[in-house]
C-alpha atoms as a PDB file:
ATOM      1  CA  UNK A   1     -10.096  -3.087  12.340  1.00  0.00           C
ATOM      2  CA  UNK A   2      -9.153  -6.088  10.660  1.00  0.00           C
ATOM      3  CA  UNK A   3     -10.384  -4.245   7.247  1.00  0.00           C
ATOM      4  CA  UNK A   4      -8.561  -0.849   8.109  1.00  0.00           C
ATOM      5  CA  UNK A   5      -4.883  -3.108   8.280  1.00  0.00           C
ATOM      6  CA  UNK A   6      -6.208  -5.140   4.956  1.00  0.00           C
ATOM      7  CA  UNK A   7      -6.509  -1.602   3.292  1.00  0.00           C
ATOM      8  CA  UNK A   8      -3.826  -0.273   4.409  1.00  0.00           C
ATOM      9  CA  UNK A   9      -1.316  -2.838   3.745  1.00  0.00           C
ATOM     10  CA  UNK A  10      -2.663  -2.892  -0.139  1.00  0.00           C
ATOM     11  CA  UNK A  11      -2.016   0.406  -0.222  1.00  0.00           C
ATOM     12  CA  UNK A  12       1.407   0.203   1.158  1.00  0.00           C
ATOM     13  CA  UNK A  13       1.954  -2.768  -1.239  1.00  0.00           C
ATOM     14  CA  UNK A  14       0.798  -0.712  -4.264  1.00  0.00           C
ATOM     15  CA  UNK A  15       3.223   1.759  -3.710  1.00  0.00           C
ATOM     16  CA  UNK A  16       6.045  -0.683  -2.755  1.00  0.00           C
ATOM     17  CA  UNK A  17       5.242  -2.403  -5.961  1.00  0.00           C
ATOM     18  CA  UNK A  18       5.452   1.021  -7.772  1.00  0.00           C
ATOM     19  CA  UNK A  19       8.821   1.425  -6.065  1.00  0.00           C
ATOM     20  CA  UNK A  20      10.193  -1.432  -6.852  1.00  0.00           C
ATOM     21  CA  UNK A  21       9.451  -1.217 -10.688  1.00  0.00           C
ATOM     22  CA  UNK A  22      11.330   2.258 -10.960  1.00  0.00           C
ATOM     23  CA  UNK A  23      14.156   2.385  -7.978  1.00  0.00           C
ATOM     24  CA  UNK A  24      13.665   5.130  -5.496  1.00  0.00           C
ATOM     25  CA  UNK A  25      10.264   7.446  -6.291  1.00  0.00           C
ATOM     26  CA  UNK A  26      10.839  11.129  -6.584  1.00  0.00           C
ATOM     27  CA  UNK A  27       8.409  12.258  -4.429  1.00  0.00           C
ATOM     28  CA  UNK A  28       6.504  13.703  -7.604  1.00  0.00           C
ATOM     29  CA  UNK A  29       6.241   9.993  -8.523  1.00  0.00           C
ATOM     30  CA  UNK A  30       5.003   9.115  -4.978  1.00  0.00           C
ATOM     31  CA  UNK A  31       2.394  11.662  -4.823  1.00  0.00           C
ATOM     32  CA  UNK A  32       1.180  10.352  -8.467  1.00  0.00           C
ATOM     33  CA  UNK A  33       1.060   6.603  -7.244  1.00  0.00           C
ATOM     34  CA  UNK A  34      -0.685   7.891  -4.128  1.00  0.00           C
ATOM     35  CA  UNK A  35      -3.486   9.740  -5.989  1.00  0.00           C
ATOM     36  CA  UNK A  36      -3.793   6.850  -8.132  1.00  0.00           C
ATOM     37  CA  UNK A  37      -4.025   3.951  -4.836  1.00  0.00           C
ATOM     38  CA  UNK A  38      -5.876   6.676  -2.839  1.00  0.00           C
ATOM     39  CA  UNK A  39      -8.440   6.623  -6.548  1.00  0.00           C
ATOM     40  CA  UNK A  40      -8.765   3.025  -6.070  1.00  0.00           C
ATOM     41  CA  UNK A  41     -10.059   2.966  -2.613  1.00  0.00           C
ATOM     42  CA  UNK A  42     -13.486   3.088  -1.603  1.00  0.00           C
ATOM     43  CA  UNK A  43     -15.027   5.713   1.078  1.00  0.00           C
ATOM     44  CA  UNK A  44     -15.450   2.923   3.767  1.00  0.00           C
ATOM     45  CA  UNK A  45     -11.773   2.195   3.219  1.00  0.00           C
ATOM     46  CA  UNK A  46     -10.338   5.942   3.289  1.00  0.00           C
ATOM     47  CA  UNK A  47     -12.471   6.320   6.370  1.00  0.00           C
ATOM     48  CA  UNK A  48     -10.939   3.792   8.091  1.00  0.00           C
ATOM     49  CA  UNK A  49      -7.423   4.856   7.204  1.00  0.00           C
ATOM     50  CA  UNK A  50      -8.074   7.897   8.591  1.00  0.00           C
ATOM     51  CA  UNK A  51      -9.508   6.981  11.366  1.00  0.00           C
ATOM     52  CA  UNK A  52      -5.663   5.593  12.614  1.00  0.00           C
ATOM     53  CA  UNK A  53      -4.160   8.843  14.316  1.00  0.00           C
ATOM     54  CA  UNK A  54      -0.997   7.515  13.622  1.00  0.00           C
ATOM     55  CA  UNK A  55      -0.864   6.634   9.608  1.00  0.00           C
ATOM     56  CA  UNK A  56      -2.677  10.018   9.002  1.00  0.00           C
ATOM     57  CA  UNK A  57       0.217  11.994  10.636  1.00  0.00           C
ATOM     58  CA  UNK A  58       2.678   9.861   8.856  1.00  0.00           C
ATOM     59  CA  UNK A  59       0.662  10.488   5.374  1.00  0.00           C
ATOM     60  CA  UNK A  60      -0.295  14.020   5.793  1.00  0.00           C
ATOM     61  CA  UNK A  61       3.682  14.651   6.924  1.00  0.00           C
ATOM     62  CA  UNK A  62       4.812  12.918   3.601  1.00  0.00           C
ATOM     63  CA  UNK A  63       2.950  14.258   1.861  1.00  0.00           C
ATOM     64  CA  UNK A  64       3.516  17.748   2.628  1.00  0.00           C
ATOM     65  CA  UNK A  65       7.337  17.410   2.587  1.00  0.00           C
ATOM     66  CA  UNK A  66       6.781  15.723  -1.154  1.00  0.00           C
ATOM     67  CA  UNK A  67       4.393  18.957  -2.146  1.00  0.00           C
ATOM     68  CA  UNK A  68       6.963  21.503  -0.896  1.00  0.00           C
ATOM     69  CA  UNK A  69      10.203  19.016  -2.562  1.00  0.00           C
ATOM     70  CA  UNK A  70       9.117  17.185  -5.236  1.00  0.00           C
ATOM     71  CA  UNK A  71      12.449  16.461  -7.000  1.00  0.00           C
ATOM     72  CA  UNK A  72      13.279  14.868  -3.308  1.00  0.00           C
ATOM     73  CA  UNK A  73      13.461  10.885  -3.070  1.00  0.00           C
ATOM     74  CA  UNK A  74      10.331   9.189  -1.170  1.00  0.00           C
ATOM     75  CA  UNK A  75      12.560   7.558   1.474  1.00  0.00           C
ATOM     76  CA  UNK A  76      14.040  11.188   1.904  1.00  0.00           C
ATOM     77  CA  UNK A  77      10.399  12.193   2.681  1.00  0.00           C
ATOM     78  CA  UNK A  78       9.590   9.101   4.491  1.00  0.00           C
ATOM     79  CA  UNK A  79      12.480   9.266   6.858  1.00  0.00           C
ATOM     80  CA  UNK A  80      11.732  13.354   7.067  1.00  0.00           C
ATOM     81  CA  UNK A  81       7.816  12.753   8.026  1.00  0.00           C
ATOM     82  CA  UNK A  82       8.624   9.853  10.531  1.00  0.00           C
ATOM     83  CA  UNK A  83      11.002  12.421  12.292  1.00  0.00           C
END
């Protein structure tokens, strides 16, 4: 468990850190930095993610509102998924 929040938090930090450089991602830009943090994880890690119900809904909604708008902001999609 305790690894599951330590991955998840990195990858939350990543893409803060990402978001913070440029302003508000385009979700094009999110789903880049996602690929790229989702890259750098290893299969124990993405298991566990996915094992939380909750952060795979959230992920799989954002990311299928960024797929269908990608010139959309991330905190559009964010505050769309978490609807």
């Amino acid at each position: 468990m305790t690894r599951t929040l330590l991955a998840a938090s990195l990858l939350i930090a990543g893409l803060a850190a990402a978001q913070a450089q440029t302003g508000d991602m385009s979700c094009a830009d999110y789903l880049k930095a996602d690929a790229q943090a989702q890259a750098s994880l290893s299969p124990a890690d993405k298991a566990m993610i996915a094992a939380d119900p909750q952060a795979s809904a959230l992920d799989a909604k954002m990311r299928a509102y960024c797929k269908a708008n990608p010139k959309a902001s991330s905190s559009e999609a964010m505050t769309k998924a978490m609807q």
